[in-house]
Protein backbone atom coordinates (compact mmCIF):
# COMPACT_ATOMS: atom_id res chain seq x y z
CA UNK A 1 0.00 0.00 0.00
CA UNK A 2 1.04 3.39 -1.18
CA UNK A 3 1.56 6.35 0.97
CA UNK A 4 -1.39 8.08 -0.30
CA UNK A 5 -3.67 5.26 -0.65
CA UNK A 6 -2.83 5.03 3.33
CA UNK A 7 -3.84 8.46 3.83
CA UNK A 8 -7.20 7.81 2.10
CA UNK A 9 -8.26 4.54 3.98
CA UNK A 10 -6.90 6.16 7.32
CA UNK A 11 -9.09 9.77 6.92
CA UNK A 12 -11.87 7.49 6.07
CA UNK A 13 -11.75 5.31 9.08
CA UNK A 14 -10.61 8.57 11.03
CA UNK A 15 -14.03 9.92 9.70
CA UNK A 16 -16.39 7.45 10.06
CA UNK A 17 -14.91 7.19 14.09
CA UNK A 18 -15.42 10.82 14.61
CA UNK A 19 -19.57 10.45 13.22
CA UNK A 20 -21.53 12.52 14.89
CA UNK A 21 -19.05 14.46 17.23
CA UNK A 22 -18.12 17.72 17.82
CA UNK A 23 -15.23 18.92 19.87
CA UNK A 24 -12.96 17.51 21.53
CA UNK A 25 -14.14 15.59 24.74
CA UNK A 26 -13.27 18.24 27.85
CA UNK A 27 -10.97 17.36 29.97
CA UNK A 28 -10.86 17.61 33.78
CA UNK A 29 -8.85 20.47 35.37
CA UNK A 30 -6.86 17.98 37.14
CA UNK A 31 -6.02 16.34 33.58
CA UNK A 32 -5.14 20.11 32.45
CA UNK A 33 -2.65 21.03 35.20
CA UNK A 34 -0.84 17.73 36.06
CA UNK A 35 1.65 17.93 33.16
CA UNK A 36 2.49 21.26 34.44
CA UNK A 37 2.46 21.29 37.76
CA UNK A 38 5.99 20.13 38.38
CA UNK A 39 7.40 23.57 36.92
CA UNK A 40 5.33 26.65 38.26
CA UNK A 41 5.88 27.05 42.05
CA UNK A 42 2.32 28.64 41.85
CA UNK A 43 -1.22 27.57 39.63
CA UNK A 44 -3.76 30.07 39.83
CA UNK A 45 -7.96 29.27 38.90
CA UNK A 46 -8.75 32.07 37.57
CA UNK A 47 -12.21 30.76 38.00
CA UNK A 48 -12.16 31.43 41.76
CA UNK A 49 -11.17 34.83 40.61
CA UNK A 50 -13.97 37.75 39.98
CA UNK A 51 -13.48 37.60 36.33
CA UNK A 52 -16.51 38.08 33.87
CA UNK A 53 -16.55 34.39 31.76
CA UNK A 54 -19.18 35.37 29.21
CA UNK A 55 -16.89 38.36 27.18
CA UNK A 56 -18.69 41.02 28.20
CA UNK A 57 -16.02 42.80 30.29
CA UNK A 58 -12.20 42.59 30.17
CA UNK A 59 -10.31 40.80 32.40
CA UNK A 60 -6.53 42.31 31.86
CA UNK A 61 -6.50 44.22 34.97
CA UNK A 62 -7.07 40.57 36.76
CA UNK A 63 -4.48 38.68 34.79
CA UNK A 64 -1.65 41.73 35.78
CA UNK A 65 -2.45 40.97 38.92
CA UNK A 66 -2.36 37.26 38.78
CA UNK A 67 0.02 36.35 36.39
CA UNK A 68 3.99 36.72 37.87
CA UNK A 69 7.19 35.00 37.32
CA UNK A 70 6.79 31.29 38.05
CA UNK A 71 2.99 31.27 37.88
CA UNK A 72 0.67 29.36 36.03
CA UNK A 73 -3.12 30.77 35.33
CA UNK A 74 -6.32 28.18 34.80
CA UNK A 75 -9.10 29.60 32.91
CA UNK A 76 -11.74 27.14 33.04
CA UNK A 77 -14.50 26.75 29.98
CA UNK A 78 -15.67 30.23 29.23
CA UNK A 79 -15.12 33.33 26.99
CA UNK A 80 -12.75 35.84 28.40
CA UNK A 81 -12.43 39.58 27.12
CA UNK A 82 -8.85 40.91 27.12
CA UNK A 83 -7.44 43.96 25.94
CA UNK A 84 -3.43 44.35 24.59
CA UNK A 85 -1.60 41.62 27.24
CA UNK A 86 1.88 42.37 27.35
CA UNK A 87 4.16 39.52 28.79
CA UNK A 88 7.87 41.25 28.13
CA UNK A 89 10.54 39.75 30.47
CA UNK A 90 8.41 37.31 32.10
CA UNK A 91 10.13 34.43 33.86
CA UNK A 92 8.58 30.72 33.00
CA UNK A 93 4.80 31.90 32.94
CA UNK A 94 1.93 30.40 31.17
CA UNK A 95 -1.82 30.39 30.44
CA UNK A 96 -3.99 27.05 30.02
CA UNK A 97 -7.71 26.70 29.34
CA UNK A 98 -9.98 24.21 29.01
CA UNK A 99 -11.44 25.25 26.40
CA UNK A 100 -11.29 28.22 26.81
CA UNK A 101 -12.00 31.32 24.87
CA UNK A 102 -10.38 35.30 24.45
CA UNK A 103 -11.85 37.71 23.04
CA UNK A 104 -10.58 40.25 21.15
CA UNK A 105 -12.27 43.80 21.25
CA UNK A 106 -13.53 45.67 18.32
CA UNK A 107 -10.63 47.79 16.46
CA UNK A 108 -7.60 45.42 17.78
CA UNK A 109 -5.27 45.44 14.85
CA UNK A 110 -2.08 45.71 16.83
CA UNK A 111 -0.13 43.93 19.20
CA UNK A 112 -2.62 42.03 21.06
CA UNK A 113 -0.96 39.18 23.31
CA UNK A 114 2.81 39.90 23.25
CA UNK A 115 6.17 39.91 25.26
CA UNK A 116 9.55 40.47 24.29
CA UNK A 117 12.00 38.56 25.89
CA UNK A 118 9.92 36.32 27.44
CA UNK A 119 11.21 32.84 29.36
CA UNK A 120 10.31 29.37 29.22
CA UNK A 121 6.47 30.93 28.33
CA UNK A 122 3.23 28.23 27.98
CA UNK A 123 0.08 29.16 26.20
CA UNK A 124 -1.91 26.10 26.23
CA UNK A 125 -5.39 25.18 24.94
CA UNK A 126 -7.18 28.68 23.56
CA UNK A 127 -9.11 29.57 20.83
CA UNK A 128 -7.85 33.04 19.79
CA UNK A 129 -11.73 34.93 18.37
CA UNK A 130 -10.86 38.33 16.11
CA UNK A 131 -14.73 37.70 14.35
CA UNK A 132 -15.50 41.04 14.87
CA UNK A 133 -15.19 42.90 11.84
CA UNK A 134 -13.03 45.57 12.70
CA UNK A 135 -10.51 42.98 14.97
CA UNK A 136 -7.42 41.76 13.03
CA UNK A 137 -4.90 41.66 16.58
CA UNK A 138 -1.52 40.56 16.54
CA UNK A 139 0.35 37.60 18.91
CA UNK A 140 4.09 38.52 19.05
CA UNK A 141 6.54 37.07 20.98
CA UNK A 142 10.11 36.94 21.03
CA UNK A 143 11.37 34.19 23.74
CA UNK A 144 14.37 32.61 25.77
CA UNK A 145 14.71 29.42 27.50
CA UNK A 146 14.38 25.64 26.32
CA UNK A 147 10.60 25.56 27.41
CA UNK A 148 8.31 27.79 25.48
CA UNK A 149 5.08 26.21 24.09
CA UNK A 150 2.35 27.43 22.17
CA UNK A 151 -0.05 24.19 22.18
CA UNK A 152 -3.64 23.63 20.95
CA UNK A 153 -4.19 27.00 20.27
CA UNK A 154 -7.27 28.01 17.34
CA UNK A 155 -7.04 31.79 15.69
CA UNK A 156 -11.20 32.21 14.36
CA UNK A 157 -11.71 35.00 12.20
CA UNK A 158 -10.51 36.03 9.29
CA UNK A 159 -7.66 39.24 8.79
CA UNK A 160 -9.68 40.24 5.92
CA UNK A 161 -7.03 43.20 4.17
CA UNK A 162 -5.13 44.06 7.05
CA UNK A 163 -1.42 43.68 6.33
CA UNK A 164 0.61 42.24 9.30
CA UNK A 165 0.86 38.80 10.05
CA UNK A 166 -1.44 36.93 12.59
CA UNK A 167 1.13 34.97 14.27
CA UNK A 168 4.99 36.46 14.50
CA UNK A 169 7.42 34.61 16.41
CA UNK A 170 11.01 35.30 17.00
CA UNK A 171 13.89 32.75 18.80
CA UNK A 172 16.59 34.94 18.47
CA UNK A 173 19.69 33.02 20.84
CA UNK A 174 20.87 29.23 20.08
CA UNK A 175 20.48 28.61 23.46
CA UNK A 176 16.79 29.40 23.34
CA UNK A 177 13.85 26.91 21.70
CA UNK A 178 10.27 26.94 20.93
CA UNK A 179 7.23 24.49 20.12
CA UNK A 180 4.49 25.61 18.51
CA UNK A 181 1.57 22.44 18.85
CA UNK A 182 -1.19 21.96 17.08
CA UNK A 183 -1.83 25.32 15.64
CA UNK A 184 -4.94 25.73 13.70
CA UNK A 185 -5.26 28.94 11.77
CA UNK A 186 -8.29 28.52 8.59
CA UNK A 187 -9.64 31.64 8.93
CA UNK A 188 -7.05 33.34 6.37
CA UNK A 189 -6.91 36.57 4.81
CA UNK A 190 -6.40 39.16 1.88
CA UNK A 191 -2.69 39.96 3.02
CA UNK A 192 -0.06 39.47 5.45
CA UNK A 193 0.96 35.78 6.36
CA UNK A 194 -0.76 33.24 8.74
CA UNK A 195 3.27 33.00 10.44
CA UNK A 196 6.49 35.31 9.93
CA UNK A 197 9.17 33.93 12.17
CA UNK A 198 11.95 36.91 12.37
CA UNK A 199 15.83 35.97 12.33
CA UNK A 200 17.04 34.06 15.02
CA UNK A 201 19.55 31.36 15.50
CA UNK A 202 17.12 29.27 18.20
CA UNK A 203 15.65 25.56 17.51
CA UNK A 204 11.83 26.24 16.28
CA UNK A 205 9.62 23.45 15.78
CA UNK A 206 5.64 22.89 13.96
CA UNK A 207 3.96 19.98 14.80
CA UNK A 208 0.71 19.65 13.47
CA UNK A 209 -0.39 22.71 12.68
CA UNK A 210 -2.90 23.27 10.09
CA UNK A 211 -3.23 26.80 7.87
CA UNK A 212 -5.32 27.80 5.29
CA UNK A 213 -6.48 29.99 3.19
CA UNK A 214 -3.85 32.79 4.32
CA UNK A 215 -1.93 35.10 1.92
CA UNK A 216 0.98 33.80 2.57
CA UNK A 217 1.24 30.42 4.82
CA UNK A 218 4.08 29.55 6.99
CA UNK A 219 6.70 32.16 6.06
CA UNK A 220 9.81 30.58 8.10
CA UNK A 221 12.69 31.48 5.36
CA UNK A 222 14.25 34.19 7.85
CA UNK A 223 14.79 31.74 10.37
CA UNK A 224 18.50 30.81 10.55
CA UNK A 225 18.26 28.44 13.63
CA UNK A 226 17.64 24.89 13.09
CA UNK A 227 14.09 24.78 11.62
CA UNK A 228 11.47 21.65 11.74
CA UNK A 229 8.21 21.35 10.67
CA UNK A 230 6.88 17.71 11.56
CA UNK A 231 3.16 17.22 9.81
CA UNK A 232 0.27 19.04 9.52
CA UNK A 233 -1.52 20.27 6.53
CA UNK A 234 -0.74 23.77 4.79
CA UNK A 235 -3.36 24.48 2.11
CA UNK A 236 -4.82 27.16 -0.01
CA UNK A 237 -2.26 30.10 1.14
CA UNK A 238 -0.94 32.30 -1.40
CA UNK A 239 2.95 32.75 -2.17
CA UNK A 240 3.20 28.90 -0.31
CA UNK A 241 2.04 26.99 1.96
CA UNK A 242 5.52 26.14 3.40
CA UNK A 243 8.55 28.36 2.80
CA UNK A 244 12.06 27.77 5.00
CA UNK A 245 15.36 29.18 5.46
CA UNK A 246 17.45 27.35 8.35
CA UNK A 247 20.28 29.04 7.49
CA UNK A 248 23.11 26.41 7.11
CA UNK A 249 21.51 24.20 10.09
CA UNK A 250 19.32 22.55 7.39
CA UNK A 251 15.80 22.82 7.94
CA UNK A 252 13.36 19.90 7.68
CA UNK A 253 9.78 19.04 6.78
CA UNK A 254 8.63 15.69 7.13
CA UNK A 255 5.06 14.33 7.43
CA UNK A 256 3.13 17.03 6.10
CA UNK A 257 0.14 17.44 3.64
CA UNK A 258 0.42 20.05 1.11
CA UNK A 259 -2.52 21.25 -0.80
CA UNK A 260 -4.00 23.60 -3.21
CA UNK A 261 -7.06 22.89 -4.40
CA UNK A 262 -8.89 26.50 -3.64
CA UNK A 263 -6.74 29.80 -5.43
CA UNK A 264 -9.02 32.27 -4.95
CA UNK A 265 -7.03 34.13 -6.66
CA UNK A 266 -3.86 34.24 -4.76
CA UNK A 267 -0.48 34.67 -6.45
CA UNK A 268 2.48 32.42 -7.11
CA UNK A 269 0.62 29.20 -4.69
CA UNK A 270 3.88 27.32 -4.42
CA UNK A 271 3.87 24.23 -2.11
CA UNK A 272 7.06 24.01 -0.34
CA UNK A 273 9.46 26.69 -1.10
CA UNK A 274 13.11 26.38 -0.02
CA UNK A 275 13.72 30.13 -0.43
CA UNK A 276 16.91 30.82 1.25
CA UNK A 277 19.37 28.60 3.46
CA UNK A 278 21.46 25.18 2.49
CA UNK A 279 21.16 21.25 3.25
CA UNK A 280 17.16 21.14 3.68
CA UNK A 281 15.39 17.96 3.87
CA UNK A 282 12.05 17.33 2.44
CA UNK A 283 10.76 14.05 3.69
CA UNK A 284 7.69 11.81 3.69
CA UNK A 285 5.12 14.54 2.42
CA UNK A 286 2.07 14.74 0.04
CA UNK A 287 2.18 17.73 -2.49
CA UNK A 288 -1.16 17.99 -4.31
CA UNK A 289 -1.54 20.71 -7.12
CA UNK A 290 -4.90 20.34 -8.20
CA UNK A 291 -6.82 23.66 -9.27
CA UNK A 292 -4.84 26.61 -10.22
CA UNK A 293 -8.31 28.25 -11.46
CA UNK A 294 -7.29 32.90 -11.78
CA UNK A 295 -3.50 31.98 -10.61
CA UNK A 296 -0.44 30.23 -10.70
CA UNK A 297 2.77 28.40 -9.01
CA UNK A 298 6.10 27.99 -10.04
CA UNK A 299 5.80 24.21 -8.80
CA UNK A 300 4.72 21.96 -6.14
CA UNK A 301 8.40 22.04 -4.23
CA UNK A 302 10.31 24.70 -5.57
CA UNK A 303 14.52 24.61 -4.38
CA UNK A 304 15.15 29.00 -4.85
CA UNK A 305 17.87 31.02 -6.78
CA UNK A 306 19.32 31.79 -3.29
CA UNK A 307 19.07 27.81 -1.72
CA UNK A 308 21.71 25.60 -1.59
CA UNK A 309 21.88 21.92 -0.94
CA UNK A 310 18.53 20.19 -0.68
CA UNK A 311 17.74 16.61 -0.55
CA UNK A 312 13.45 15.05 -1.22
CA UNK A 313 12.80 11.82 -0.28
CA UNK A 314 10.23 9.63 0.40
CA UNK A 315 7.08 12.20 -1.13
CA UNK A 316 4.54 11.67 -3.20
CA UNK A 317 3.27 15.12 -5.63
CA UNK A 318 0.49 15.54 -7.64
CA UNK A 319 -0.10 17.98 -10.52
CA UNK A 320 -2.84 18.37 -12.44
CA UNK A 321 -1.61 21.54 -14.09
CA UNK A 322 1.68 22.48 -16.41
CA UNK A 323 3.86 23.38 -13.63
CA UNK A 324 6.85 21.32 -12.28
CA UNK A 325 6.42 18.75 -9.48
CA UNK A 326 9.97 19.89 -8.45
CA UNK A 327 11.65 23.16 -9.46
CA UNK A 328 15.10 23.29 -9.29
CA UNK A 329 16.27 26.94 -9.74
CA UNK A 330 19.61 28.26 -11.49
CA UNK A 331 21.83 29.42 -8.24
CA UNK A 332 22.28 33.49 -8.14
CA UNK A 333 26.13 34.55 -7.95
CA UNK A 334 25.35 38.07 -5.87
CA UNK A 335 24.95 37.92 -2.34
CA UNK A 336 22.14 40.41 -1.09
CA UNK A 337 21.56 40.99 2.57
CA UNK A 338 18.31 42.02 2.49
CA UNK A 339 16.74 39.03 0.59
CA UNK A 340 19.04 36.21 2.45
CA UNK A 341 17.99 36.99 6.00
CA UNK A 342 19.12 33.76 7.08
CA UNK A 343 22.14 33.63 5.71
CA UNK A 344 26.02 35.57 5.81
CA UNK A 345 26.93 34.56 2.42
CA UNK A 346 25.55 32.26 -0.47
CA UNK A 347 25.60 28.63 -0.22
CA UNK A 348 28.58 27.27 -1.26
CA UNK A 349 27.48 23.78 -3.15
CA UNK A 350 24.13 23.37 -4.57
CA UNK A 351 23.90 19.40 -4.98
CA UNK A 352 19.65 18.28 -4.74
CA UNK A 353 19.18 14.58 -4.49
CA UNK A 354 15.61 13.18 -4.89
CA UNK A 355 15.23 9.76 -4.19
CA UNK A 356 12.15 7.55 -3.91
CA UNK A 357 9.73 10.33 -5.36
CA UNK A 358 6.20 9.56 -7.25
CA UNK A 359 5.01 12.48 -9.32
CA UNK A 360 1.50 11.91 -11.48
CA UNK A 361 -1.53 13.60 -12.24
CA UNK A 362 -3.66 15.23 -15.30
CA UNK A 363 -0.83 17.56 -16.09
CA UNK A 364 -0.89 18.13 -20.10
CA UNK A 365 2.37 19.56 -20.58
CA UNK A 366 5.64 21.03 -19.10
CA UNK A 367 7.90 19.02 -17.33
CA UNK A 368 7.74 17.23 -14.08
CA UNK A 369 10.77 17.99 -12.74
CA UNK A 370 12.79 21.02 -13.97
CA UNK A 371 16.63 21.36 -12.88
CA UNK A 372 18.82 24.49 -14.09
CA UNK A 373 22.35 24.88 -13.73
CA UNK A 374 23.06 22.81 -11.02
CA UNK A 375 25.63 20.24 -11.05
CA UNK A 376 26.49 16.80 -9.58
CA UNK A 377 22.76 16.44 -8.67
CA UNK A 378 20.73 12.88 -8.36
CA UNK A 379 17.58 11.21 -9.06
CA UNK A 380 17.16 7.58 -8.00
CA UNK A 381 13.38 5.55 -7.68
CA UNK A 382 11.58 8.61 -9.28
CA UNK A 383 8.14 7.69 -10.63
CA UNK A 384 6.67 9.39 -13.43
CA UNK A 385 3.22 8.77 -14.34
CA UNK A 386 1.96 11.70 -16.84
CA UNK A 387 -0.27 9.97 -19.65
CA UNK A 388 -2.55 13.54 -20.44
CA UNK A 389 -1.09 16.18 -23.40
CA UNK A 390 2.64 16.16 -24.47
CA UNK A 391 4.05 16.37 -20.40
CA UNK A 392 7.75 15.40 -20.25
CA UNK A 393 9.19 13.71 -17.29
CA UNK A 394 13.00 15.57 -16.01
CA UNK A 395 14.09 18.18 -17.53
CA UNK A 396 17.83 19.43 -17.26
CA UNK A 397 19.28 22.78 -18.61
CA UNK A 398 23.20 23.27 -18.12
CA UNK A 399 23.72 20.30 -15.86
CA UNK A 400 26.77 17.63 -15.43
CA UNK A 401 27.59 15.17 -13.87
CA UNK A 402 24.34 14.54 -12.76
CA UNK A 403 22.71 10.39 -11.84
CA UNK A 404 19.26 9.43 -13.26
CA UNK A 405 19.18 5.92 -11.93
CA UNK A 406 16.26 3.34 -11.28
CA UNK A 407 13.35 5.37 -12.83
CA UNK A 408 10.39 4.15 -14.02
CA UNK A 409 9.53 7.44 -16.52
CA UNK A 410 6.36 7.22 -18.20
CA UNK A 411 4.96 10.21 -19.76
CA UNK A 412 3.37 11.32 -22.88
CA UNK A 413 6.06 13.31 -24.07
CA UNK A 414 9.70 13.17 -23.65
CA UNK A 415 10.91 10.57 -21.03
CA UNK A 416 14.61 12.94 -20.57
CA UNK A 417 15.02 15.75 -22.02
CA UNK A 418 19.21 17.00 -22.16
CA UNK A 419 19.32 20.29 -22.86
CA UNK A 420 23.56 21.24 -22.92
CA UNK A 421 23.53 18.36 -20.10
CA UNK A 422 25.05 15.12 -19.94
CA UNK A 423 23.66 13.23 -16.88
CA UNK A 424 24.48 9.43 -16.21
CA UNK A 425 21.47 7.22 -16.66
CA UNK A 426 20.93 3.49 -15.29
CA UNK A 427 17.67 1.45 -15.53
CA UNK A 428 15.29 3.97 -16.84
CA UNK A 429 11.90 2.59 -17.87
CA UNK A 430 9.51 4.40 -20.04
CA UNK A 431 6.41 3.91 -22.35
CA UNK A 432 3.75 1.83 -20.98
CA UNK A 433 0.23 3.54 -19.09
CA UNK A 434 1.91 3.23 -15.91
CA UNK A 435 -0.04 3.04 -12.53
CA UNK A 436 -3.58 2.54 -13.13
CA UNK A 437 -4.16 3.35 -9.30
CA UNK A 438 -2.62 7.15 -10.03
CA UNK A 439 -4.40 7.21 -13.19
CA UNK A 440 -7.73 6.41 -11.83
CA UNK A 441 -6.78 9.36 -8.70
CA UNK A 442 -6.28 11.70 -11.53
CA UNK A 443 -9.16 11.45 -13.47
CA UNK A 444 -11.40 11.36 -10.20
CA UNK A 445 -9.46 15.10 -9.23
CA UNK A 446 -10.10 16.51 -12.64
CA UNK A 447 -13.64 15.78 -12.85
């Protein structure tokens, strides 16, 4: 069984379990708190507090006097009010609800729940509400420490035009880290990104997070710490849905779903976009390209001018339009400060392996995979299944001493095209209607 023919039968059994049901079962303070309770020297109910829990009034002046250094707050089920929260220089603090709701107040476009150099910070289990019209806040936070955690957290409402970012996150020391766990952000907007992460040189990690329908997705490419982003599904942003830096620490993304099937015309929807930043791994993710309806994309994983080494492995990537599965871009020879954030200098090699790759779909032309100017690159267990148009399968311009080994190429047009390149090829297999499991996938997505 296939990767994606797993992900099929397990959504359907995950959906036919989940029948009927609604959110997540609640779960007893005492379930809440006991993961915690080891590190605050203080836990504070906030429900045995006089706070309003319907949203009517704001609670800020409560939480100031709550909330100090060591100190965890409990906000049982309810829907909190709260004005700009600002947590700057706070020493291992956190926030968990169950289920719990804030409430942002008409006109909040800026800063809304912030802190500059904040410690060992936990926000855990809150759904974030900017549905008022005029609401489009800001959560900011630039942190220290090896235990800050943003878990479970949902963002409702959508930005609508307004231009900053709904989530920006900065981890600027080595010796600092941060999670950020199960994330869900679908509200999306006209402009600004669902994530900016600012430079910093700290570990930063996504784990199932899930954005949508953002102008921009997760924009992570300033980020020169090590970078990982470990499942979740990305889907219907603009510009991407994933785009990394890492610097030369050599980001990763592994497990995750990739999807447009909604443009609404956005610009340029990518998938994963290696903008910036050398020896990136790409592994065990599904790329689907299936309606670029007003727009278009410059491919479903696209390695940048400015990226360095890069290695795909173990992903499957559907197109049903003429754009590359993988784009390999011709390196740049000019170093520019301002567009390489993440990085002091260029890359210095540019090698991109992709090994055990299957690429299909209703594409009718272009090229499956398109590599410029990049030498000593290599392609081993790539499957090509294009059978729609004149589509060709890899595509090299100015390349040597390149490998095109174990391949099972079948495509309606050209199998290999060489254009001034002279790559080594070993057990290539072409012709033939290929997978009749992709084919039928294909023709299901196109009509």
């Amino acid at each position: 069984m296939n990767r994606r023919e797993y992900l099929r039968l397990s959504g359907l059994a995950l959906a036919t379990s989940l029948a009927g049901c609604g959110r997540k079962p609640k779960k007893s303070k005492k379930e809440l708190l006991d993961p915690y309770r080891n590190r605050f020297d203080k836990i504070v109910d906030m429900g045995n507090k006089d706070v309003d829990q319907t949203g009517s009034e704001p609670i800020n002046s409560v939480i100031t006097e709550s909330l100090e250094n060591q100190t965890l707050l409990y906000f049982p089920s309810g829907t909190y009010r709260l004005s700009r929260l600002d947590l700057s220089n706070m020493t291992n603090c956190g926030l968990v609800g169950n289920q719990a709701t804030f409430l942002t107040p008409a006109k909040e476009q800026g800063n809304w729940i912030f802190g500059g150099s904040v410690q060992d910070l936990l926000i855990d289990g809150f759904t974030f509400d900017y549905t008022e019209p005029t609401a489009a806040p800001v959560i900011v936070f630039s942190v220290r420490g090896q235990r800050n955690i943003l878990r479970n957290l949902t963002f409702k409402g959508s930005r609508g035009s307004y231009p900053r970012s709904g989530l920006e996150l900065k981890v600027p020391q080595s010796s600092a880290s941060l999670l950020v766990d199960q994330l869900k952000m679908r509200g999306g907007s006209k402009n600004g990104s669902a994530i900016y992460t600012h430079p910093g040189e700290g570990r930063l990690r996504f784990v199932n997070c899930h954005i949508e329908n953002w102008f921009e997705g997760l924009y992570a490419s300033p980020h020169s710490g090590p970078l990982i982003i470990n499942g979740g599904t990305y889907a219907n942003n603009g510009i991407d849905q994933v785009r990394i830096g890492g610097g030369e620490s050599g980001a990763r993304v592994e497990n995750a779903t990739i999807r447009v099937s909604k443009p609404e015309n956005k610009p340029n929807m990518r998938g994963i976009w290696l903008e910036e930043g050398t020896n990136a791994i790409i592994d065990n993710c599904s790329v689907e390209i299936t309606d670029l309806t007003g727009t278009n994309s410059s491919g479903g994983i696209v390695i940048g001018k400015q990226f360095g080494n890069a290695k795909i492995t173990n992903t499957t990537i559907q197109t049903n339009h003429s754009i590359p599965g993988i784009h390999v871009r011709k390196p740049i020879t000019e170093y520019d400060s301002t567009t390489m954030p993440s990085m002091p200098q260029l890359p210095s090699n540019h090698q991109v392996t992709c090994e055990n790759i299957e690429i299909y779909g209703t594409a009718p032309g272009g090229t499956a995979i398109m590599l410029t100017d990049r030498d000593r690159c290599r392609f081993k267990s790539i499957s090509i299944q294009h059978h729609f148009g004149k589509r060709h399968g890899i595509t090299l311009k100015n390349v040597q001493k390149s490998n095109i080994h174990d391949c099972q190429l079948r495509v309606s047009g050209t199998p290999i095209v060489s254009l001034d390149s002279t790559p080594s090829t070993k057990n290539i297999e072409t012709g033939g209607i290929g997978s009749l499991t992709y084919l039928s996938d294909s023709l299901r997505d196109m009509f």
